[in-house]
N, C-alpha and C. Protein backbone atom coordinates (compact mmCIF):
# COMPACT_ATOMS: atom_id res chain seq x y z
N UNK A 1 -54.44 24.75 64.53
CA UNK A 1 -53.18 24.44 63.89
C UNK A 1 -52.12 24.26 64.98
N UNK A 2 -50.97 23.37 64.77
CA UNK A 2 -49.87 23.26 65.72
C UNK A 2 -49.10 24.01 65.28
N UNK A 3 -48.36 23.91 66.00
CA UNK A 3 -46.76 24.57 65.83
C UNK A 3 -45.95 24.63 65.27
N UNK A 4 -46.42 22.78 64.75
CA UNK A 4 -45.50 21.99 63.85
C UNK A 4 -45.97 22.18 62.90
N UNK A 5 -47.08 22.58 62.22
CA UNK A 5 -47.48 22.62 60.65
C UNK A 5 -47.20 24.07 60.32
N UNK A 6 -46.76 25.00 61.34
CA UNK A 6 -47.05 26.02 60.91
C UNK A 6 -45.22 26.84 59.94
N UNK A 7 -45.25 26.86 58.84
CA UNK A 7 -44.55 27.01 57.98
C UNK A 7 -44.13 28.56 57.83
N UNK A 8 -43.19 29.37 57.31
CA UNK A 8 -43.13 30.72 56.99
C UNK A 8 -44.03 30.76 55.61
N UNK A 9 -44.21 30.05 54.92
CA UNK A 9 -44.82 30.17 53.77
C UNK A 9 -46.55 30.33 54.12
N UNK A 10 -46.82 29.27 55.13
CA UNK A 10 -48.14 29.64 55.24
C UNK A 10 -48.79 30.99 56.54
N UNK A 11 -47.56 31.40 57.19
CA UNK A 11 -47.66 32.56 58.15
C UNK A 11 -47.58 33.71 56.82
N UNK A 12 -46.79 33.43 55.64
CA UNK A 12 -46.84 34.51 54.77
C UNK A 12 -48.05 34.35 54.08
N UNK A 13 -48.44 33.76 53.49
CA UNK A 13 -49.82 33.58 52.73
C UNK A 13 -51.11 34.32 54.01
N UNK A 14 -51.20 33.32 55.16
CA UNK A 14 -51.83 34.01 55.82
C UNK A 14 -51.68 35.90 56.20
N UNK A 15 -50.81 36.02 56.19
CA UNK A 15 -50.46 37.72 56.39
C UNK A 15 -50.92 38.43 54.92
N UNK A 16 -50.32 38.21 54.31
CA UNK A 16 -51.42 38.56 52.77
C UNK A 16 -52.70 39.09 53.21
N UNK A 17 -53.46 37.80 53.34
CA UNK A 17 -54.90 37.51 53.81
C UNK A 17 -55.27 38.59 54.88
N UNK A 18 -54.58 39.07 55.93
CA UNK A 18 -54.25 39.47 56.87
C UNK A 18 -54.13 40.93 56.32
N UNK A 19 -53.50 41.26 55.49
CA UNK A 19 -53.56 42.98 54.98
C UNK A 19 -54.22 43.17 54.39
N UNK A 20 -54.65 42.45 53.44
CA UNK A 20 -55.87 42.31 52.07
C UNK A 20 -57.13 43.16 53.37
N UNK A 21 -57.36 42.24 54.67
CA UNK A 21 -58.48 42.41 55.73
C UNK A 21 -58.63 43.78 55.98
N UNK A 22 -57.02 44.30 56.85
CA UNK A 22 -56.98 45.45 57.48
C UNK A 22 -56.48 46.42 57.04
N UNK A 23 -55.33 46.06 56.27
CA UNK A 23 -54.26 47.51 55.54
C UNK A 23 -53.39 46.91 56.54
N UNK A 24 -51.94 48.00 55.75
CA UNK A 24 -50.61 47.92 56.40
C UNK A 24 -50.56 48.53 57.56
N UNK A 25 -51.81 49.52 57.46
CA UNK A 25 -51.76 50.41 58.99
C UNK A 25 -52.22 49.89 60.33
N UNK A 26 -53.35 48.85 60.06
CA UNK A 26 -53.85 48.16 61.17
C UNK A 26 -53.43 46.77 61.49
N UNK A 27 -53.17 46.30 60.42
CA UNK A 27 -53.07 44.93 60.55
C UNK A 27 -51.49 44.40 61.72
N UNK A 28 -51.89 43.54 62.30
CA UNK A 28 -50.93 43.62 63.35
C UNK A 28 -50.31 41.91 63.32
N UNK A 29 -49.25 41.04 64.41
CA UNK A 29 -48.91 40.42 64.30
C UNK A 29 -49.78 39.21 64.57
N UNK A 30 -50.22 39.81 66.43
CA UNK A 30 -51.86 39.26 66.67
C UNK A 30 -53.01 38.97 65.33
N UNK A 31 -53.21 39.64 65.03
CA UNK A 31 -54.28 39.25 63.82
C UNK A 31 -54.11 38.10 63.16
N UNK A 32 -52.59 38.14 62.76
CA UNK A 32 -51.72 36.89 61.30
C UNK A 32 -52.03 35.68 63.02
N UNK A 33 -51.34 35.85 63.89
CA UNK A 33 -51.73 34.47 65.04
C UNK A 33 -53.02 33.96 65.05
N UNK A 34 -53.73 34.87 65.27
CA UNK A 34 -55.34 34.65 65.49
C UNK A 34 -56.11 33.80 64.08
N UNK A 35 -55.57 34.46 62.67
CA UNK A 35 -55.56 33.92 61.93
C UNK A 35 -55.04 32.47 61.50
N UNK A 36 -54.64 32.09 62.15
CA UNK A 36 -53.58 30.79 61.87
C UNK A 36 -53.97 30.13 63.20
N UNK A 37 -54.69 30.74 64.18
CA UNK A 37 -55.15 30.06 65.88
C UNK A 37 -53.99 29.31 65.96
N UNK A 38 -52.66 30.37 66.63
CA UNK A 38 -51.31 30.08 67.39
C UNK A 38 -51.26 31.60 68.08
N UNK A 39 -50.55 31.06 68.62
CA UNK A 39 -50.08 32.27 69.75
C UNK A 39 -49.10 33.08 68.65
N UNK A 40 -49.08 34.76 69.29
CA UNK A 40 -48.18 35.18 68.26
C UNK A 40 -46.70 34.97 68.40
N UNK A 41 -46.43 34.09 70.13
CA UNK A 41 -45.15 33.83 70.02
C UNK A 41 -44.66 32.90 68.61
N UNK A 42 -45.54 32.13 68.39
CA UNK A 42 -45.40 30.94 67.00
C UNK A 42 -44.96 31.68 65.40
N UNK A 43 -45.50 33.04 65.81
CA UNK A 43 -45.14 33.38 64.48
C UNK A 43 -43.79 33.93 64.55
N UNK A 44 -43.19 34.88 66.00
CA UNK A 44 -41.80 35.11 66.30
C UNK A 44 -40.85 34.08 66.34
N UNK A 45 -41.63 33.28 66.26
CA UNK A 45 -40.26 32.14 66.13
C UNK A 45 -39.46 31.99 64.15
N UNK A 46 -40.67 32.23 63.78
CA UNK A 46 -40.22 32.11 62.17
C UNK A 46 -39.52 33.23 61.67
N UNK A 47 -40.73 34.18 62.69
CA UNK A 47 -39.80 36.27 61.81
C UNK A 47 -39.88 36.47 63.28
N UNK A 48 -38.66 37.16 63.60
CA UNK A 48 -38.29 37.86 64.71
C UNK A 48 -39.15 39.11 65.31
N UNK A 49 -39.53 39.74 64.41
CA UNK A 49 -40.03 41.28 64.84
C UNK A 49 -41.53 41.34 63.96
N UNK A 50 -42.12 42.01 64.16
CA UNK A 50 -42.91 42.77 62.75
C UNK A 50 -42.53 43.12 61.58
N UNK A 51 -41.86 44.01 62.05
CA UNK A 51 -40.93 44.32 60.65
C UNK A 51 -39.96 43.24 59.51
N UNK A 52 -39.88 42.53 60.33
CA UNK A 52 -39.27 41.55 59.53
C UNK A 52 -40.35 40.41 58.90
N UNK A 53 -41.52 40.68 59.27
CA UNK A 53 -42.84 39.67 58.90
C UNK A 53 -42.95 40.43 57.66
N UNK A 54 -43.18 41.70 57.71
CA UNK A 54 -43.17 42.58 56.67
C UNK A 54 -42.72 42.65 55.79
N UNK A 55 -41.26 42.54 56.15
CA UNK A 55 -39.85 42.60 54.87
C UNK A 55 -40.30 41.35 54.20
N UNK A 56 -40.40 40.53 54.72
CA UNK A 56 -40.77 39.01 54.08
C UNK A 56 -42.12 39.24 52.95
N UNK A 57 -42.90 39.74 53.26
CA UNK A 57 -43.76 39.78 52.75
C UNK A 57 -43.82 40.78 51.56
N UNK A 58 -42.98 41.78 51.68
CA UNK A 58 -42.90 42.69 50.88
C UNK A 58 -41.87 41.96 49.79
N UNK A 59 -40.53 41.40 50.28
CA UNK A 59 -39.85 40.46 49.73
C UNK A 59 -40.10 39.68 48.53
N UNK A 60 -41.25 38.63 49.44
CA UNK A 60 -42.05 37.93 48.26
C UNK A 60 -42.75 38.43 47.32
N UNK A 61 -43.18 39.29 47.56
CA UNK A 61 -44.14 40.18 46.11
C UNK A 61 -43.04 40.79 45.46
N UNK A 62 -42.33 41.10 45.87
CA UNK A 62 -41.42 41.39 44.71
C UNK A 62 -40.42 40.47 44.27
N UNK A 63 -40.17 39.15 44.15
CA UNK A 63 -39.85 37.73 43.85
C UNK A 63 -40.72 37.78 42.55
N UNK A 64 -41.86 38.02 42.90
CA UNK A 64 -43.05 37.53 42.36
C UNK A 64 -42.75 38.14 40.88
N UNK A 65 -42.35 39.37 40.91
CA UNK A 65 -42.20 40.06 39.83
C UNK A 65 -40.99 40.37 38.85
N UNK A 66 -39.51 39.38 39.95
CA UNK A 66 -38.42 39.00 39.00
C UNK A 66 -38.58 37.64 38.65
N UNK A 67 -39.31 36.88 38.84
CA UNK A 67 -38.73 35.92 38.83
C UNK A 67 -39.07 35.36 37.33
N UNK A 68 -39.98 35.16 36.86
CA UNK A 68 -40.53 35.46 35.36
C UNK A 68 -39.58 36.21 34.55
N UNK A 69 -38.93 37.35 35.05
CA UNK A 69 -37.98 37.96 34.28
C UNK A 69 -36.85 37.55 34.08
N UNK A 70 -36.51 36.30 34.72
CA UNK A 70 -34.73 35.87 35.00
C UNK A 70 -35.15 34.96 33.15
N UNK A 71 -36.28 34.07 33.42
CA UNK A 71 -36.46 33.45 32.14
C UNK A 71 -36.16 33.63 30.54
N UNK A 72 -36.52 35.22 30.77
CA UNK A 72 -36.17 36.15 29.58
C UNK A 72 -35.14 36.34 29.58
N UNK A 73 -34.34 36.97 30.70
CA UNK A 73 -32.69 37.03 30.63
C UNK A 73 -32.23 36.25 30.13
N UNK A 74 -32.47 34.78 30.47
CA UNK A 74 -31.10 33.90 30.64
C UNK A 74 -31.85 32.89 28.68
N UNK A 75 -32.54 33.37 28.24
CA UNK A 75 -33.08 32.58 27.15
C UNK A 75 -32.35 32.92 26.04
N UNK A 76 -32.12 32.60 25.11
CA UNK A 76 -31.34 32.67 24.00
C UNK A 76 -31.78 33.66 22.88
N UNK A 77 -31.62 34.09 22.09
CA UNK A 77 -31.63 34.58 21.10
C UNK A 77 -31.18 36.70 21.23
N UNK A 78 -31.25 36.78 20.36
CA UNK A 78 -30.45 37.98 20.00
C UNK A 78 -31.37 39.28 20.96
N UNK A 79 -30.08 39.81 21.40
CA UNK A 79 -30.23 40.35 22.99
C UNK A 79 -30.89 41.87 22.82
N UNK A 80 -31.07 42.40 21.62
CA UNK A 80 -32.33 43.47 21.41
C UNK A 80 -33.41 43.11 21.64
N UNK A 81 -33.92 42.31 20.90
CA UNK A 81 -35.18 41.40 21.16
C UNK A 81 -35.60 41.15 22.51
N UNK A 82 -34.49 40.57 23.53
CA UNK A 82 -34.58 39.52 24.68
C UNK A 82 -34.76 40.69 25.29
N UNK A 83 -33.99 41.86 25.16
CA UNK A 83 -34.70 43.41 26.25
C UNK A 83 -35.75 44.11 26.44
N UNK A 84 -36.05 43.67 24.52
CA UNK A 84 -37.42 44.18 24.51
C UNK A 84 -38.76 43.51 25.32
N UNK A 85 -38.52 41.87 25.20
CA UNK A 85 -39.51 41.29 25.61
C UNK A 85 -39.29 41.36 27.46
N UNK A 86 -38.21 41.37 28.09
CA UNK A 86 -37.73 41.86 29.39
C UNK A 86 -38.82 42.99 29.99
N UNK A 87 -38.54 43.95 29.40
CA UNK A 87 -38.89 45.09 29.26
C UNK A 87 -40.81 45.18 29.50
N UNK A 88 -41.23 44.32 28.27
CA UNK A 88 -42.31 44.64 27.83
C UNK A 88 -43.03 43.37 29.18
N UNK A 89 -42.21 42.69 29.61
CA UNK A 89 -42.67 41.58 30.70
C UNK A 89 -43.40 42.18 31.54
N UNK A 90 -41.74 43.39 32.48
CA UNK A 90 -41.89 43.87 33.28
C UNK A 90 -43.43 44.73 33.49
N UNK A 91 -43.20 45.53 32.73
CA UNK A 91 -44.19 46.48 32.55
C UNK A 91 -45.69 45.71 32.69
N UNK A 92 -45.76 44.50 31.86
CA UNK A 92 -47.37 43.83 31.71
C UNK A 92 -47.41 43.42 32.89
N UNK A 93 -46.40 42.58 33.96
CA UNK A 93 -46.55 42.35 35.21
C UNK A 93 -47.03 43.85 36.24
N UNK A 94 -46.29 44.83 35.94
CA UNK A 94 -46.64 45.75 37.42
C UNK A 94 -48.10 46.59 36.72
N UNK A 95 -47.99 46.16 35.54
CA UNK A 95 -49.43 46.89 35.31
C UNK A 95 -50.61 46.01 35.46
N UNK A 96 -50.39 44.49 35.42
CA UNK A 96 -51.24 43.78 35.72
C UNK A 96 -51.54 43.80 37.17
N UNK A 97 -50.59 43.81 37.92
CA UNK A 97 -51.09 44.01 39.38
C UNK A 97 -51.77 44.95 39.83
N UNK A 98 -51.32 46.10 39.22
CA UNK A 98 -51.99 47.67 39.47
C UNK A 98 -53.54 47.36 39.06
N UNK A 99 -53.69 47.43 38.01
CA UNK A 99 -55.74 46.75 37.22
C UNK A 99 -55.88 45.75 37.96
N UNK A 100 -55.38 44.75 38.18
CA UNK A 100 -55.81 43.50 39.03
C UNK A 100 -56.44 43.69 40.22
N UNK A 101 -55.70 44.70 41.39
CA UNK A 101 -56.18 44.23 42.79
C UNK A 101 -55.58 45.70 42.92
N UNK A 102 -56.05 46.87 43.09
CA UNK A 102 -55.40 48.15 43.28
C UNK A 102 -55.14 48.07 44.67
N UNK A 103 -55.82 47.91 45.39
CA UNK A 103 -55.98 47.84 46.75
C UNK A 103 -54.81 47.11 47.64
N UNK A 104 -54.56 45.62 47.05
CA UNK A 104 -53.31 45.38 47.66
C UNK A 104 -51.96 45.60 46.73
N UNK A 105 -52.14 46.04 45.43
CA UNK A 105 -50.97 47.19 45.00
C UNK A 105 -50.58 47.99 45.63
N UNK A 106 -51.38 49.16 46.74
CA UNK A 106 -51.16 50.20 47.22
C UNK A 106 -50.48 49.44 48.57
N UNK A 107 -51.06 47.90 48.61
CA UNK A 107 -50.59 47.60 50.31
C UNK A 107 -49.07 47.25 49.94
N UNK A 108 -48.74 46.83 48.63
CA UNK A 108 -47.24 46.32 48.71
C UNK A 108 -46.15 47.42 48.49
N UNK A 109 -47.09 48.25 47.61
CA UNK A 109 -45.85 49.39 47.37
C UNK A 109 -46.11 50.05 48.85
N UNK A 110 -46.65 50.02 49.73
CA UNK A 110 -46.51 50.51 51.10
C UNK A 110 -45.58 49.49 51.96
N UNK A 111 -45.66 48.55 52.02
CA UNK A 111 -44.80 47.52 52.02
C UNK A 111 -43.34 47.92 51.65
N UNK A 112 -43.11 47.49 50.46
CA UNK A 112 -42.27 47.81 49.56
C UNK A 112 -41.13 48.97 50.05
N UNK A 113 -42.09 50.50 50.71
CA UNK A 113 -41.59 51.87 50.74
C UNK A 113 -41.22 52.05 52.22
N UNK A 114 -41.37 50.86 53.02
CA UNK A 114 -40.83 50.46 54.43
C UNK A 114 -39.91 49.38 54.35
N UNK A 115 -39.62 48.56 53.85
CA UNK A 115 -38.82 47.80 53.67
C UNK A 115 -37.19 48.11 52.39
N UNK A 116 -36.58 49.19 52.02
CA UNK A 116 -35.93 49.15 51.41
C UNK A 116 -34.55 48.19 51.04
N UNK A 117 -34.86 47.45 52.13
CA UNK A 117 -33.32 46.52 51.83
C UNK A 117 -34.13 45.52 50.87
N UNK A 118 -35.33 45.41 51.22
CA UNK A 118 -36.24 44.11 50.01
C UNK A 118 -36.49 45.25 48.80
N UNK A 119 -36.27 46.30 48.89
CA UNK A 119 -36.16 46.68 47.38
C UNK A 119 -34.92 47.13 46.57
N UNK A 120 -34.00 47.14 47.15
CA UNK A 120 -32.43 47.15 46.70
C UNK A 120 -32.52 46.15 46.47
N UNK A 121 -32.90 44.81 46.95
CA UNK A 121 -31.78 43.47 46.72
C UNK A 121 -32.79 43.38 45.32
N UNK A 122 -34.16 43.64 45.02
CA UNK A 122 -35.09 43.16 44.15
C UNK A 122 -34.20 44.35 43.35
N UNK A 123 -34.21 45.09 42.84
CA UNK A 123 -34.06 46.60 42.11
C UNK A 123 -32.18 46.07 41.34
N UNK A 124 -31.49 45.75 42.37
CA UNK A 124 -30.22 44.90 42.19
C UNK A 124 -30.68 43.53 41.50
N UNK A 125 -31.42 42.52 41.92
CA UNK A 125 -31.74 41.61 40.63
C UNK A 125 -32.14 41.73 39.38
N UNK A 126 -33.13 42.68 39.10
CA UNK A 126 -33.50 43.46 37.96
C UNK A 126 -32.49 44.01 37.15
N UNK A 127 -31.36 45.03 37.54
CA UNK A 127 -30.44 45.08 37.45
C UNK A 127 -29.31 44.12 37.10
N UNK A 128 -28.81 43.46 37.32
CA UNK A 128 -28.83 41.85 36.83
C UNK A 128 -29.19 41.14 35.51
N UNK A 129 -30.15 41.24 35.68
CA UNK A 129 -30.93 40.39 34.85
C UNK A 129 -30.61 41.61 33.40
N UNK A 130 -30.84 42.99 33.74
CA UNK A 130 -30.23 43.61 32.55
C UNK A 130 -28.85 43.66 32.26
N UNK A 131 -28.15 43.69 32.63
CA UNK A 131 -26.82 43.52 32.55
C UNK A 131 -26.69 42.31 31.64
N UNK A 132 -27.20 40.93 32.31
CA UNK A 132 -26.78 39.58 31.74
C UNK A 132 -27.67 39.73 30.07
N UNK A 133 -28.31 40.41 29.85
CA UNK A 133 -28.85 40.65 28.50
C UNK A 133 -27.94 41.45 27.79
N UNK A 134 -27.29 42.42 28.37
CA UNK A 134 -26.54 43.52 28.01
C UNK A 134 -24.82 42.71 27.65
N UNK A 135 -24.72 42.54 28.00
CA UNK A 135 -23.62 41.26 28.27
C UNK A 135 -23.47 40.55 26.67
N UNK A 136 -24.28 39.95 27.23
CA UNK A 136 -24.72 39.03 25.83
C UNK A 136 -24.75 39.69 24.36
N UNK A 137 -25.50 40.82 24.99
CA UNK A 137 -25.31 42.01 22.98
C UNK A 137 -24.22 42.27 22.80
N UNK A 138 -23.85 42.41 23.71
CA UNK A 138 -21.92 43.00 23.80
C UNK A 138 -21.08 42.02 22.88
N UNK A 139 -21.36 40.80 23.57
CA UNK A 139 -20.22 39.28 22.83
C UNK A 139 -20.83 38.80 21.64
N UNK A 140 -22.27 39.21 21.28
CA UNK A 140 -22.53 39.07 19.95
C UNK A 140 -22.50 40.56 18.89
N UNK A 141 -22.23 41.46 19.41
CA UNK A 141 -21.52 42.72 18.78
C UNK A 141 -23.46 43.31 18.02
N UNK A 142 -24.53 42.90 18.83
CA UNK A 142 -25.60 43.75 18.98
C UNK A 142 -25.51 45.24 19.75
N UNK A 143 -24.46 45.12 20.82
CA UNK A 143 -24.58 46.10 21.72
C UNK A 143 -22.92 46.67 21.97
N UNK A 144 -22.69 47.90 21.49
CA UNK A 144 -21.46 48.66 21.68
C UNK A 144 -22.08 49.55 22.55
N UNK A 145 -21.25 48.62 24.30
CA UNK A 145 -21.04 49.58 25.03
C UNK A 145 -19.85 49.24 25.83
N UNK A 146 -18.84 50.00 26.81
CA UNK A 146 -18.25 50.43 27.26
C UNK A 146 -18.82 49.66 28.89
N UNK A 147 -19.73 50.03 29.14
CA UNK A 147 -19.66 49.71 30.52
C UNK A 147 -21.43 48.96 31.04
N UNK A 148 -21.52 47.51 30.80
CA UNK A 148 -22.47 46.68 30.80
C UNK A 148 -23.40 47.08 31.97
N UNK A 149 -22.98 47.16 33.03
CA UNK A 149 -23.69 47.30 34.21
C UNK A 149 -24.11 49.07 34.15
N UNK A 150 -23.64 49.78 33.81
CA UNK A 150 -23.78 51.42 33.76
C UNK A 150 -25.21 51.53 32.99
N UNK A 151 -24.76 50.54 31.70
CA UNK A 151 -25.91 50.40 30.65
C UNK A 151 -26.73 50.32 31.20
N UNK A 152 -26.82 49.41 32.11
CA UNK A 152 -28.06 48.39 32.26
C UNK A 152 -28.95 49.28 33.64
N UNK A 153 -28.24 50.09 34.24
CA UNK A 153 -28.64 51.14 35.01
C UNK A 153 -29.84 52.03 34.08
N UNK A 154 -28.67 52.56 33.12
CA UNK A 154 -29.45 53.93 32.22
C UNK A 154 -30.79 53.08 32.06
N UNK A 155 -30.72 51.97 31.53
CA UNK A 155 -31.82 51.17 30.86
C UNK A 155 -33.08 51.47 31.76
N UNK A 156 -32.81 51.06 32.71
CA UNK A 156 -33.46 50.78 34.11
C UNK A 156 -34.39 52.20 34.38
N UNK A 157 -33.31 53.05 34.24
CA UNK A 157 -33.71 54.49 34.55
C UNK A 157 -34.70 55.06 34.03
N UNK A 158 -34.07 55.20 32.50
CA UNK A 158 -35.21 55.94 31.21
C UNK A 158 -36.35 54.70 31.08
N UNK A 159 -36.25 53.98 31.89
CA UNK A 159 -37.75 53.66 31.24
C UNK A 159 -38.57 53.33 32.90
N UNK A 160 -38.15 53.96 33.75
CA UNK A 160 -38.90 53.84 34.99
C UNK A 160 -40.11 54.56 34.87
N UNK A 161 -40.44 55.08 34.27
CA UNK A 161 -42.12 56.14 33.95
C UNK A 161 -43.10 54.61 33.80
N UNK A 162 -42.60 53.66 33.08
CA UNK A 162 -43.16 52.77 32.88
C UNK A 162 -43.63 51.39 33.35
N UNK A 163 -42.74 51.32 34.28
CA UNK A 163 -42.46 50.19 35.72
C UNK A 163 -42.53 50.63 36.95
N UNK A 164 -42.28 51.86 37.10
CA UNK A 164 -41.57 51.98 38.59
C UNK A 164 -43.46 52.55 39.40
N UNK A 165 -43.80 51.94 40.58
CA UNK A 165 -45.06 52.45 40.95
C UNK A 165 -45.34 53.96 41.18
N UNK A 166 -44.20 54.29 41.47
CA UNK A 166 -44.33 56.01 41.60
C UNK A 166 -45.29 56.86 40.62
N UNK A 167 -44.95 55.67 39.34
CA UNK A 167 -46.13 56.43 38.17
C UNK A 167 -47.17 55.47 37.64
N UNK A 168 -47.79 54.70 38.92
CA UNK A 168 -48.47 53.82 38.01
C UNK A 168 -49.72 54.64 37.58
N UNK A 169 -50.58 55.83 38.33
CA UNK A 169 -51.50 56.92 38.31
C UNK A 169 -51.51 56.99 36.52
N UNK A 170 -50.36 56.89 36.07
CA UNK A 170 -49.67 57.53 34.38
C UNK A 170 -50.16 56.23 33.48
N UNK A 171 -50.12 55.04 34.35
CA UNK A 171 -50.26 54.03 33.36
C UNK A 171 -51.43 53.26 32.58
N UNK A 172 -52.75 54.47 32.67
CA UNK A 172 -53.81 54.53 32.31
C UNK A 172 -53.92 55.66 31.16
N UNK A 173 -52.79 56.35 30.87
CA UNK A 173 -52.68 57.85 30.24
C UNK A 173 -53.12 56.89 28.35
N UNK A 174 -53.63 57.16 27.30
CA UNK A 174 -53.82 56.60 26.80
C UNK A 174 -52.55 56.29 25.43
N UNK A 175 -51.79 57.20 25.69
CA UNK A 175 -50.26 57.71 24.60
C UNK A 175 -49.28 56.95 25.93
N UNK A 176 -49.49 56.00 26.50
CA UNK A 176 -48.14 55.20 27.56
C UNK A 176 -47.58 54.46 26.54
N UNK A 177 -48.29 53.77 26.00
CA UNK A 177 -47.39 52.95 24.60
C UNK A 177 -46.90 53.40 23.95
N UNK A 178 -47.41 54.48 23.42
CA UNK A 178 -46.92 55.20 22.58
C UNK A 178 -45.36 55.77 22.88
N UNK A 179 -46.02 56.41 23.72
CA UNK A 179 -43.75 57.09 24.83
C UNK A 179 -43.08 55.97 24.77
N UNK A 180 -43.52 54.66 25.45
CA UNK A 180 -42.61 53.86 25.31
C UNK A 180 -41.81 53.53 24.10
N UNK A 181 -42.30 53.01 23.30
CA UNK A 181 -42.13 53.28 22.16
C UNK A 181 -41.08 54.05 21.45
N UNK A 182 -41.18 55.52 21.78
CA UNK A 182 -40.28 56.57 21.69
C UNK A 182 -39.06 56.35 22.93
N UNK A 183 -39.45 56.27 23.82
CA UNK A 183 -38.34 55.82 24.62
C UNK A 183 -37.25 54.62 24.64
N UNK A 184 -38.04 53.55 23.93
CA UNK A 184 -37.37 52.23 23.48
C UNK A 184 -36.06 52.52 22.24
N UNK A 185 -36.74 53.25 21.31
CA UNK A 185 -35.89 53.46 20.23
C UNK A 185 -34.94 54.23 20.31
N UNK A 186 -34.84 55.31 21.78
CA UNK A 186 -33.74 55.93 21.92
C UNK A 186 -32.97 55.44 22.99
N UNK A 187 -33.24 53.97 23.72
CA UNK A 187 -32.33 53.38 24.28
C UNK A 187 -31.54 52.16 23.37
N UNK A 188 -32.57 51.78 22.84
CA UNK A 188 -32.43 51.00 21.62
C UNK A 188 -30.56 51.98 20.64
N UNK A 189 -31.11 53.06 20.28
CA UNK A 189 -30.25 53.57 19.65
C UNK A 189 -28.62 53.66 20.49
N UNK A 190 -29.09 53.78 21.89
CA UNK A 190 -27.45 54.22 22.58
C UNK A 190 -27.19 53.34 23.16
N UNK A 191 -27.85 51.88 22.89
CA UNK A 191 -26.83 50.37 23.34
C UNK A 191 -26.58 50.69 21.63
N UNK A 192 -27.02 50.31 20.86
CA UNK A 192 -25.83 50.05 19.79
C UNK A 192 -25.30 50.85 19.09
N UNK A 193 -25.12 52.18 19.44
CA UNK A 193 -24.56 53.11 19.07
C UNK A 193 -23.23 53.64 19.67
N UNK A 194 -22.98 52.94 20.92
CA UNK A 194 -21.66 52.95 22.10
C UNK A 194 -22.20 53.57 23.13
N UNK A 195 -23.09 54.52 23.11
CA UNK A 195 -23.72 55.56 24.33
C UNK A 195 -23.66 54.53 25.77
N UNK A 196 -23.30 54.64 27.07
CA UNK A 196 -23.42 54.12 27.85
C UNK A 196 -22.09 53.32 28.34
């Protein structure tokens, strides 16, 4: 490969490939070069450091998992509904990844748990994206609350057992639907009840 074909998109794809091989612990910058047959100066030219090959990479996987969600936000219809299906997105995405490929689940949320500015800015879009739902219940008088973005926090919060990887171990428990469930109807209850 030249120099000239060589893209951040395909130094990222290749690095994937590249941790999938070794893990986050071994896998090095050399490897992603060797992989791509360029020198690893070729890949410092695109990402500066390691760490920043990383952030990128950790970055993109978590793209991966708003970006499907902005669709639901920004779609029309009555904004209980649009949270629920938000909601129920999220969850089928990080649980699909978790059953899918455990192995590079564990490599991104390792990823992920070194890179925190790529999970604020992702965690802040999410955030977002609830709000602009929250928003919306508000001006159609689905949702009495006081403070849209606060909401959209709590939201975020009480139902992290269900998204957040810290508990994905839980998301095999066979009553997870079930809590949710119970948990939905009592967030459900304090957007349109004023709570928040």
């Amino acid at each position: 490969m030249t120099d000239t074909s060589l893209t951040p998109d395909r130094i990222l794809d290749t690095t994937e490939q590249v941790l999938r091989r070794f893990g986050p612990e071994k896998a090095t910058v050399v490897d992603v070069a060797r992989a791509l047959d360029v020198s690893h100066g070729s890949i410092y030219r695109h990402f500066p450091s390691k760490a920043a090959l990383r952030d990128a990479v950790a970055e993109r996987w978590l793209h991966r998992v708003a970006s499907p969600l902005q669709a639901i936000a920004a779609a029309d219809g009555l904004a209980d509904a649009r949270l629920r299906r938000w909601l129920e997105a999220l969850i089928a995405l990080k649980r699909q990844k978790v059953r899918g490929d455990p192995e590079m689940f564990a490599t991104y949320v390792a990823l992920a748990h070194d890179s925190q500015g790529a999970v604020e800015r992702h965690v802040a879009e999410l955030l977002g994206q609830i709000k602009a739902i929250v928003d919306a219940g508000c001006a159609d008088g689905v949702f009495l609350v006081a403070d849209a973005a606060a909401a959209a926090r709590a939201v975020f919060q009480a139902t992290a057992r269900f998204h957040h990887p810290a508990h994905a171990a839980e998301w095999n428990d066979p009553d997870i639907d079930r809590d949710f469930e119970a948990v939905w109807h009592l967030v459900l209850a304090g957007l349109k009840g004023g709570a928040g």
